[in-house]
PDB file of N, CA and C in Angstrom:
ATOM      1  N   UNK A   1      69.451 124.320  91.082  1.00  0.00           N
ATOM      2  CA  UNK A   1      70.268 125.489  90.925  1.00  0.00           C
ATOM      3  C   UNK A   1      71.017 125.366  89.602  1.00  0.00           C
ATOM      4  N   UNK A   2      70.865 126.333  88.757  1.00  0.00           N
ATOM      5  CA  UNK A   2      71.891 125.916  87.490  1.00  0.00           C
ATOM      6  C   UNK A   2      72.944 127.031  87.890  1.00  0.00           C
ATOM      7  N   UNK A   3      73.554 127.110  86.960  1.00  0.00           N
ATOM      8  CA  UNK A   3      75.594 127.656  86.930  1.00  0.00           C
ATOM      9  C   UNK A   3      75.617 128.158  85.616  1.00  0.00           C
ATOM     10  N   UNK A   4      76.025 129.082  85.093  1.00  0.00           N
ATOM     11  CA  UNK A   4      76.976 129.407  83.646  1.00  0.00           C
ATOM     12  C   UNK A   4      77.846 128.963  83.266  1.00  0.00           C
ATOM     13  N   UNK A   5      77.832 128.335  81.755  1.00  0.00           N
ATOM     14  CA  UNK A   5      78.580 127.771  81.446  1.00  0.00           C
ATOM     15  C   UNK A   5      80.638 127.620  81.488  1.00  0.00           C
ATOM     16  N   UNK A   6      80.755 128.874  81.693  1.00  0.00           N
ATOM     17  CA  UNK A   6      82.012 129.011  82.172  1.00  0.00           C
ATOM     18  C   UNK A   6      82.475 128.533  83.463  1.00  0.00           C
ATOM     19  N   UNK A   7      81.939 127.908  84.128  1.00  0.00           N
ATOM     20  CA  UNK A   7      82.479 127.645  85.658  1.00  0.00           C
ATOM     21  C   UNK A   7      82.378 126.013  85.381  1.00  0.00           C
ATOM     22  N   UNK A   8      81.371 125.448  83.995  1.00  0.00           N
ATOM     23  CA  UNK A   8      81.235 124.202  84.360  1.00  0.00           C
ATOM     24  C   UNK A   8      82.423 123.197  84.355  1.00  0.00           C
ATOM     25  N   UNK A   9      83.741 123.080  84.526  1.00  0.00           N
ATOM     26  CA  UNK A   9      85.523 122.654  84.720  1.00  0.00           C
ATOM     27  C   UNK A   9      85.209 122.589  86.025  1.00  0.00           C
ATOM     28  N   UNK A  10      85.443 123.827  86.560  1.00  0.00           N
ATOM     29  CA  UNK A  10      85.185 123.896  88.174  1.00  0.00           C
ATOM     30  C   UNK A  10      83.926 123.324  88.932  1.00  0.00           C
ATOM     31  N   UNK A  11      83.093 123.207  88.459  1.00  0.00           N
ATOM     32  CA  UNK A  11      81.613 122.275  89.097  1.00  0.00           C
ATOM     33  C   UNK A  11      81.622 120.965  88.942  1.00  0.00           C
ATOM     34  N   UNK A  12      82.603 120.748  87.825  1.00  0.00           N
ATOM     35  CA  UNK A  12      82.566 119.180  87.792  1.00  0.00           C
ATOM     36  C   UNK A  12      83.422 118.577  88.736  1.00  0.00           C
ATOM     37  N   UNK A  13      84.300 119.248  89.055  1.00  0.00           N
ATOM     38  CA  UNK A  13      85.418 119.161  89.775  1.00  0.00           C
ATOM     39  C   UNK A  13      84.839 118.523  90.987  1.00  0.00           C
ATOM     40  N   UNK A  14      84.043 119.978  91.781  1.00  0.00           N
ATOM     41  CA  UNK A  14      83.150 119.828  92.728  1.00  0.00           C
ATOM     42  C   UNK A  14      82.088 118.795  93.067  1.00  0.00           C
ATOM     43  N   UNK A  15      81.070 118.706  91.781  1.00  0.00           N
ATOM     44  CA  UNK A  15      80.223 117.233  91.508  1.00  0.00           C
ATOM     45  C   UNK A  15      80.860 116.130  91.837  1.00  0.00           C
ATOM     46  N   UNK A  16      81.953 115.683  91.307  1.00  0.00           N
ATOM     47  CA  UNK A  16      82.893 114.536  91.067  1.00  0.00           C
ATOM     48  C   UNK A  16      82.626 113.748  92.484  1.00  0.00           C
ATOM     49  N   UNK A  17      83.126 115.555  93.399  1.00  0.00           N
ATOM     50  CA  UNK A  17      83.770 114.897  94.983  1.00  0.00           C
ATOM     51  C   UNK A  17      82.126 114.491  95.439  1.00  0.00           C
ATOM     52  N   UNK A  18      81.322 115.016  94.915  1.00  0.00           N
ATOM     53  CA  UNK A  18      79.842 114.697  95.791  1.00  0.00           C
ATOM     54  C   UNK A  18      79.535 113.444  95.878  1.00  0.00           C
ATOM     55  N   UNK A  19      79.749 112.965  93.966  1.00  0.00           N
ATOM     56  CA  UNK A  19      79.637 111.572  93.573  1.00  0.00           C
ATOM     57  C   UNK A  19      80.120 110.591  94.500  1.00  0.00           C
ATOM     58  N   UNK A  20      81.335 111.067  94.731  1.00  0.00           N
ATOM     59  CA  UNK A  20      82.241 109.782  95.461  1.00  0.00           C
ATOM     60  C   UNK A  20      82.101 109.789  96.727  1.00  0.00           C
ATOM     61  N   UNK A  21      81.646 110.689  97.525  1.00  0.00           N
ATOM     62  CA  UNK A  21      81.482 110.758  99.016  1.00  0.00           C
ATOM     63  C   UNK A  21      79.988 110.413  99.591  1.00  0.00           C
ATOM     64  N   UNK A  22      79.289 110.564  98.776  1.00  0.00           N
ATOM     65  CA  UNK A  22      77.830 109.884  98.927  1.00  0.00           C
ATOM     66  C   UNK A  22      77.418 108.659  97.908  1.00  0.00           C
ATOM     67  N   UNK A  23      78.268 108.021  96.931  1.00  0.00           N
ATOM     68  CA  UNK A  23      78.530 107.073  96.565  1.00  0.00           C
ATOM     69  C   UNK A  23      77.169 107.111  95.588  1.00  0.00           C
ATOM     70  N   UNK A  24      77.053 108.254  95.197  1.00  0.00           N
ATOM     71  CA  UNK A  24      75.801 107.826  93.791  1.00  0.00           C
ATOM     72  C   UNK A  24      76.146 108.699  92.643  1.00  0.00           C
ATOM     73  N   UNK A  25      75.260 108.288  91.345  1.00  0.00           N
ATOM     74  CA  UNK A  25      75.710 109.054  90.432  1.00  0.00           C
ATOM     75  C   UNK A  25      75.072 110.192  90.239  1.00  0.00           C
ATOM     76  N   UNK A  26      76.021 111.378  89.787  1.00  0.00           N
ATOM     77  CA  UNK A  26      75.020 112.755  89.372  1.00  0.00           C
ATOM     78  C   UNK A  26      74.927 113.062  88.358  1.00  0.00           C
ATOM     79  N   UNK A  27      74.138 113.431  87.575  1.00  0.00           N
ATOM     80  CA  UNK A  27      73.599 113.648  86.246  1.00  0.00           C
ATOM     81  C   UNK A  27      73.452 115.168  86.078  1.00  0.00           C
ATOM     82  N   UNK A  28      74.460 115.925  85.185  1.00  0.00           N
ATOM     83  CA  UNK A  28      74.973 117.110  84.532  1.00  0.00           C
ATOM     84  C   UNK A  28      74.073 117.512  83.592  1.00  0.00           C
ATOM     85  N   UNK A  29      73.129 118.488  83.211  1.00  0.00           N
ATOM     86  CA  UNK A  29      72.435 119.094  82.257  1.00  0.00           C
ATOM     87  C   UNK A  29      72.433 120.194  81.972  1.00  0.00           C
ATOM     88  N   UNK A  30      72.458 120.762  80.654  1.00  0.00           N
ATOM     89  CA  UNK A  30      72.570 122.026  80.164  1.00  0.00           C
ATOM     90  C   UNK A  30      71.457 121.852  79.030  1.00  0.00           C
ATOM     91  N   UNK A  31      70.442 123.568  79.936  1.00  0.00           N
ATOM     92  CA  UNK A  31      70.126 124.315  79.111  1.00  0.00           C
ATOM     93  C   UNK A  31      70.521 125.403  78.482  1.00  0.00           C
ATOM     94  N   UNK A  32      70.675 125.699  77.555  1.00  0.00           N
ATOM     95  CA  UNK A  32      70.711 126.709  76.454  1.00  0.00           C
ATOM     96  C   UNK A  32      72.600 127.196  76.974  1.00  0.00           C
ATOM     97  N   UNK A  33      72.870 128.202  78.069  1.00  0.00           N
ATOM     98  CA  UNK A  33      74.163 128.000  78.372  1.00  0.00           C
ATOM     99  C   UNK A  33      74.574 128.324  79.962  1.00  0.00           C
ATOM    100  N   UNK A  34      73.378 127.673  80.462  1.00  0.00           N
ATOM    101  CA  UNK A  34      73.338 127.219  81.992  1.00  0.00           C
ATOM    102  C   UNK A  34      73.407 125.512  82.221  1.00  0.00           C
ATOM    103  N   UNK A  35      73.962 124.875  83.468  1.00  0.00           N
ATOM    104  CA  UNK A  35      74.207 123.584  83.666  1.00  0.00           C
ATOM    105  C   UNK A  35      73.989 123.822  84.930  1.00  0.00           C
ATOM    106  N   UNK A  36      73.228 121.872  84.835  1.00  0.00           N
ATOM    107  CA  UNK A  36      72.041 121.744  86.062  1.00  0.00           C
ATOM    108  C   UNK A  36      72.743 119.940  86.543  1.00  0.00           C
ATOM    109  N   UNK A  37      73.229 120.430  88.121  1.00  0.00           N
ATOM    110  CA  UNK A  37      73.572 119.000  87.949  1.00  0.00           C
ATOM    111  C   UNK A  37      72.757 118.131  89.344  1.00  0.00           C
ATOM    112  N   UNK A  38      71.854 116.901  88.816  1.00  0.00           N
ATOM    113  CA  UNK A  38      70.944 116.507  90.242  1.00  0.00           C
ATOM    114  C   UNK A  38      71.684 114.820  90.303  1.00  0.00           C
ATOM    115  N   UNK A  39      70.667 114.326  91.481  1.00  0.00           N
ATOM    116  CA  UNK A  39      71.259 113.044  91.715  1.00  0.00           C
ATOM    117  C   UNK A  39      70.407 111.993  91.343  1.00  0.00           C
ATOM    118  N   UNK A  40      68.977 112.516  90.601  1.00  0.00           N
ATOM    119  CA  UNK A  40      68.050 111.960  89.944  1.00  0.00           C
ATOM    120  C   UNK A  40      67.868 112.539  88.368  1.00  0.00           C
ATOM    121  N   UNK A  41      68.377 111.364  87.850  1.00  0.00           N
ATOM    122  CA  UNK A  41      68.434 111.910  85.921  1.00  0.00           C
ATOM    123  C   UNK A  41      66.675 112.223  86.095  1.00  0.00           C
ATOM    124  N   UNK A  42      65.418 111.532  86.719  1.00  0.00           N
ATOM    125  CA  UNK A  42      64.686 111.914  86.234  1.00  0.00           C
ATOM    126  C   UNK A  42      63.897 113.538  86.579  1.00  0.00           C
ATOM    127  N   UNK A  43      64.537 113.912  87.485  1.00  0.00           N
ATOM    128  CA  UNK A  43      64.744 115.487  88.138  1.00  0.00           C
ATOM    129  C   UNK A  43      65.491 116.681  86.652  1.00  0.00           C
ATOM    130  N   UNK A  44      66.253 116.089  86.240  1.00  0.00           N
ATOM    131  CA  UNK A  44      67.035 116.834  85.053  1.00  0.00           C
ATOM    132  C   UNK A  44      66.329 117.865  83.956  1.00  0.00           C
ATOM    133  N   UNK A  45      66.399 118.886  83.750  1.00  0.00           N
ATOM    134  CA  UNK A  45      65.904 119.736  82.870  1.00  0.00           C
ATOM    135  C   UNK A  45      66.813 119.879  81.770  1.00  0.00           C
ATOM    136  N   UNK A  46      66.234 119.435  80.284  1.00  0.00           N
ATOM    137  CA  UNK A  46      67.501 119.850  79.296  1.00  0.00           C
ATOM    138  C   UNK A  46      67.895 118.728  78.766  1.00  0.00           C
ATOM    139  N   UNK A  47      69.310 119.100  78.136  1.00  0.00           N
ATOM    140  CA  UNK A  47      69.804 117.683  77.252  1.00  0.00           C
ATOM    141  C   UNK A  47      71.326 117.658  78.586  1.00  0.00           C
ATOM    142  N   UNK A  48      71.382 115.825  78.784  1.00  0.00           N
ATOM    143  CA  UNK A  48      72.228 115.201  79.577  1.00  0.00           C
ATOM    144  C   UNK A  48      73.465 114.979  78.673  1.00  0.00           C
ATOM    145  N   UNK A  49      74.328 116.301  79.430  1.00  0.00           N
ATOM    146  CA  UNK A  49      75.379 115.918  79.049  1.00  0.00           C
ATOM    147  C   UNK A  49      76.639 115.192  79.427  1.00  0.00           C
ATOM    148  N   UNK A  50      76.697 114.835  81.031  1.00  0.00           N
ATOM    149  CA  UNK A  50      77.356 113.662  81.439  1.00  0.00           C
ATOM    150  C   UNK A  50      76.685 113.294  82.622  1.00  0.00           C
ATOM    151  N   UNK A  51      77.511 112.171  82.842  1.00  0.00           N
ATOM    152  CA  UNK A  51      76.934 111.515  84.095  1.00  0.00           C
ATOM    153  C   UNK A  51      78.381 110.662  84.509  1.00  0.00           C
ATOM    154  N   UNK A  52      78.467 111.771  85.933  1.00  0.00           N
ATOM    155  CA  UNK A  52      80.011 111.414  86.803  1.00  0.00           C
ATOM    156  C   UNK A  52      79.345 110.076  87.829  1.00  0.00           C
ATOM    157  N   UNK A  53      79.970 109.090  87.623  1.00  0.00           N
ATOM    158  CA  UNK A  53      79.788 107.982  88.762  1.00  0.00           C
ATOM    159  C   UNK A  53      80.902 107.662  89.443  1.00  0.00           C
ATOM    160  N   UNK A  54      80.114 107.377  90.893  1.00  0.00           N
ATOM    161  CA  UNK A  54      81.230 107.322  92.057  1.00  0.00           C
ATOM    162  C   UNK A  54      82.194 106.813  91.677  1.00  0.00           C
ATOM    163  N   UNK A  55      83.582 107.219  91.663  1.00  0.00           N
ATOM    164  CA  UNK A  55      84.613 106.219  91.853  1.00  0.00           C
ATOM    165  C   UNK A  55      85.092 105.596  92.931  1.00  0.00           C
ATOM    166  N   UNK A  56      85.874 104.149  92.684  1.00  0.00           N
ATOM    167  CA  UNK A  56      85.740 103.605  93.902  1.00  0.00           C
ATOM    168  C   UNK A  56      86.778 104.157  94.431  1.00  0.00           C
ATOM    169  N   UNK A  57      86.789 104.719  95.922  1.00  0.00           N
ATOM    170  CA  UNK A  57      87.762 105.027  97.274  1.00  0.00           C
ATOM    171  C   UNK A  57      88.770 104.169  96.878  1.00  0.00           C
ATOM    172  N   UNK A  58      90.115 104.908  97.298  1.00  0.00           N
ATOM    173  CA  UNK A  58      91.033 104.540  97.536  1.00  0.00           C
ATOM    174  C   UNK A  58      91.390 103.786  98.915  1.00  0.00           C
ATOM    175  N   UNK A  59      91.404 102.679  99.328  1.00  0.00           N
ATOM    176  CA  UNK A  59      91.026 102.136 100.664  1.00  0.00           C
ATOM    177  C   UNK A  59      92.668 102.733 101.692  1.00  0.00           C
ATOM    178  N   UNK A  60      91.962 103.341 102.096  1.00  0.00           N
ATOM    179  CA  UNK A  60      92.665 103.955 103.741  1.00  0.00           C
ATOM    180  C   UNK A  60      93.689 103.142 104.244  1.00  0.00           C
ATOM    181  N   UNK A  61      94.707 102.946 104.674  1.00  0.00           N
ATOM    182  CA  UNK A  61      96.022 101.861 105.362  1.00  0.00           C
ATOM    183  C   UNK A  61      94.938 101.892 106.685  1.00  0.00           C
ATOM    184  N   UNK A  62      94.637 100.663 107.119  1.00  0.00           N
ATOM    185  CA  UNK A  62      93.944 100.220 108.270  1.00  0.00           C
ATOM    186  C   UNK A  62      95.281 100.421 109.488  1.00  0.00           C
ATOM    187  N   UNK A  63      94.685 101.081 110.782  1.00  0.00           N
ATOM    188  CA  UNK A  63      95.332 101.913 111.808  1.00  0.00           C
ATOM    189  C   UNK A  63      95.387 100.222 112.420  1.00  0.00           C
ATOM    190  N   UNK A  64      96.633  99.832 113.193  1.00  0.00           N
ATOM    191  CA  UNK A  64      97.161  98.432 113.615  1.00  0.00           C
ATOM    192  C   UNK A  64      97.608  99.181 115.225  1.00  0.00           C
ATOM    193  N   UNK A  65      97.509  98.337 116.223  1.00  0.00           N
ATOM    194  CA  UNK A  65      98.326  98.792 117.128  1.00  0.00           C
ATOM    195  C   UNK A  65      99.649  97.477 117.462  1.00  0.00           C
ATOM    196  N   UNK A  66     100.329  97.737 117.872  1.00  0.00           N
ATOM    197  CA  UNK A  66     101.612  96.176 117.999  1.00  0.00           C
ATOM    198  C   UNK A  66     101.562  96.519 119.278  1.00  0.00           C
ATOM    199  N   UNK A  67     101.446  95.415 120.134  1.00  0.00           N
ATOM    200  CA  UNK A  67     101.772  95.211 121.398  1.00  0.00           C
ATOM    201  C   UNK A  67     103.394  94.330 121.594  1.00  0.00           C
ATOM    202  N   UNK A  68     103.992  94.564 122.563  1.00  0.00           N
ATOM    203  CA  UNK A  68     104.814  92.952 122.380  1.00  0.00           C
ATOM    204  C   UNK A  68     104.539  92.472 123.989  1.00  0.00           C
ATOM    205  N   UNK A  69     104.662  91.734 123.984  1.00  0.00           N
ATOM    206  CA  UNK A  69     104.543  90.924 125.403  1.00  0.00           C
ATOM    207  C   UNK A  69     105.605  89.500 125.603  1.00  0.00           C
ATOM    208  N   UNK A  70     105.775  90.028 127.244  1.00  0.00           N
ATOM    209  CA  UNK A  70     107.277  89.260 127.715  1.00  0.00           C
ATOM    210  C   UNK A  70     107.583  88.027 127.436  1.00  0.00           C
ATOM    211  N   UNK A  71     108.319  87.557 127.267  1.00  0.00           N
ATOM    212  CA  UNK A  71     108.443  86.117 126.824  1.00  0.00           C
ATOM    213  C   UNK A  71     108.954  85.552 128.342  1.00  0.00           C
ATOM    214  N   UNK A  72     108.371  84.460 128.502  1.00  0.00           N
ATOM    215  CA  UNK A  72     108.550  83.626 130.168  1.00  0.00           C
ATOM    216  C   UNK A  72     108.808  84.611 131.231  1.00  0.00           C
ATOM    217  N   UNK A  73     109.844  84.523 132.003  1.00  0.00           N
ATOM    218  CA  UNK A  73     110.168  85.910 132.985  1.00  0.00           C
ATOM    219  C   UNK A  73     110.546  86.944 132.941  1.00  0.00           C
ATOM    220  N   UNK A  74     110.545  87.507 131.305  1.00  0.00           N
ATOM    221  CA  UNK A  74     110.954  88.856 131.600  1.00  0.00           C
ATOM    222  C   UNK A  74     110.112  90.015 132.122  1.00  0.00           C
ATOM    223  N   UNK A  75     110.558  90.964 132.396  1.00  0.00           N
ATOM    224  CA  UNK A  75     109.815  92.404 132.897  1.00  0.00           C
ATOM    225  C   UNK A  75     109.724  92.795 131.790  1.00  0.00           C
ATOM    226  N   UNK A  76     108.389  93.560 132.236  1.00  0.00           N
ATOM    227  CA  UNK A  76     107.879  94.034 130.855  1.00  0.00           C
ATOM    228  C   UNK A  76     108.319  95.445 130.998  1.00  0.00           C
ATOM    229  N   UNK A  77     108.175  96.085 132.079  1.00  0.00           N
ATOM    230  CA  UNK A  77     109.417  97.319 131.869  1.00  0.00           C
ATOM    231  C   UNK A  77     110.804  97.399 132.746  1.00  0.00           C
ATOM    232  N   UNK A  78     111.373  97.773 132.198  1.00  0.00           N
ATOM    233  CA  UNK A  78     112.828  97.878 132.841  1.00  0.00           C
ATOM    234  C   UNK A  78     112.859  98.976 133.408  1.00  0.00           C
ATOM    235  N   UNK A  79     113.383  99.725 135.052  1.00  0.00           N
ATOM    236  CA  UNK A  79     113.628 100.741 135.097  1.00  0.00           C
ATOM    237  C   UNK A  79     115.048 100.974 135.019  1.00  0.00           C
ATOM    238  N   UNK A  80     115.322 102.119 134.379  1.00  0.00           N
ATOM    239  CA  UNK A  80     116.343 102.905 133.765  1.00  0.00           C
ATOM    240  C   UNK A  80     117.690 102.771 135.185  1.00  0.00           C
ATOM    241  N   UNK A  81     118.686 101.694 134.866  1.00  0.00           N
ATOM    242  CA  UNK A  81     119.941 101.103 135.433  1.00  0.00           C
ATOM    243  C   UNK A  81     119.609 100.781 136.799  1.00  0.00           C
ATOM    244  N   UNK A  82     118.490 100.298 137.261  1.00  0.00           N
ATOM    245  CA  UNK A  82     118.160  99.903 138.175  1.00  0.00           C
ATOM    246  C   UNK A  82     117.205  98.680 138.148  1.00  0.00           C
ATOM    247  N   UNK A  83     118.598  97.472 138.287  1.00  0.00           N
ATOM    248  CA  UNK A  83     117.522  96.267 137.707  1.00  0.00           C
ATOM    249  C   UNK A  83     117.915  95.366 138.959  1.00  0.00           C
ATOM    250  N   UNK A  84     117.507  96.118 140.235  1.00  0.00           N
ATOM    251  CA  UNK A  84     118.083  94.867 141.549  1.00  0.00           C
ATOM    252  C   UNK A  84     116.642  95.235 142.199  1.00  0.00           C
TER     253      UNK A  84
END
């Protein structure tokens, strides 16, 4: 599929996120004043004018759960002013 050259800001934009979410590089080509962007340079029609590679993820805060658990005899729940 190629694009007109005026949108190509906004397609790269778009490309960028493809790059990084399927973790390969895509290769940008323009003919005459259409741009063609695949995930195989040797698929490419035209002269290569960039090539966006994945950047690496920002790694996610890993989800933790905390338990606490009683130390010797305590209850692990207390009911509310009723401790006989």
């Amino acid at each position: 599929m190629t694009y007109p050259a005026p949108l190509l800001p906004h397609l790269l934009v778009g490309w960028q996120k493809v790059a990084d979410q399927y973790n390969m590089p895509i290769y940008v080509f323009q003919t005459g004043r259409t741009y063609q962007a695949v995930s195989n340079e040797a698929q490419g029609v035209g002269r290569l004018v960039d090539t966006l590679t994945p950047r690496l993820p920002v790694p996610a805060p890993k989800a933790c759960v905390l338990t606490a658990r009683p130390m010797g005899g305590e209850r692990l729940f207390a009911g509310a002013g009723n401790d006989g």
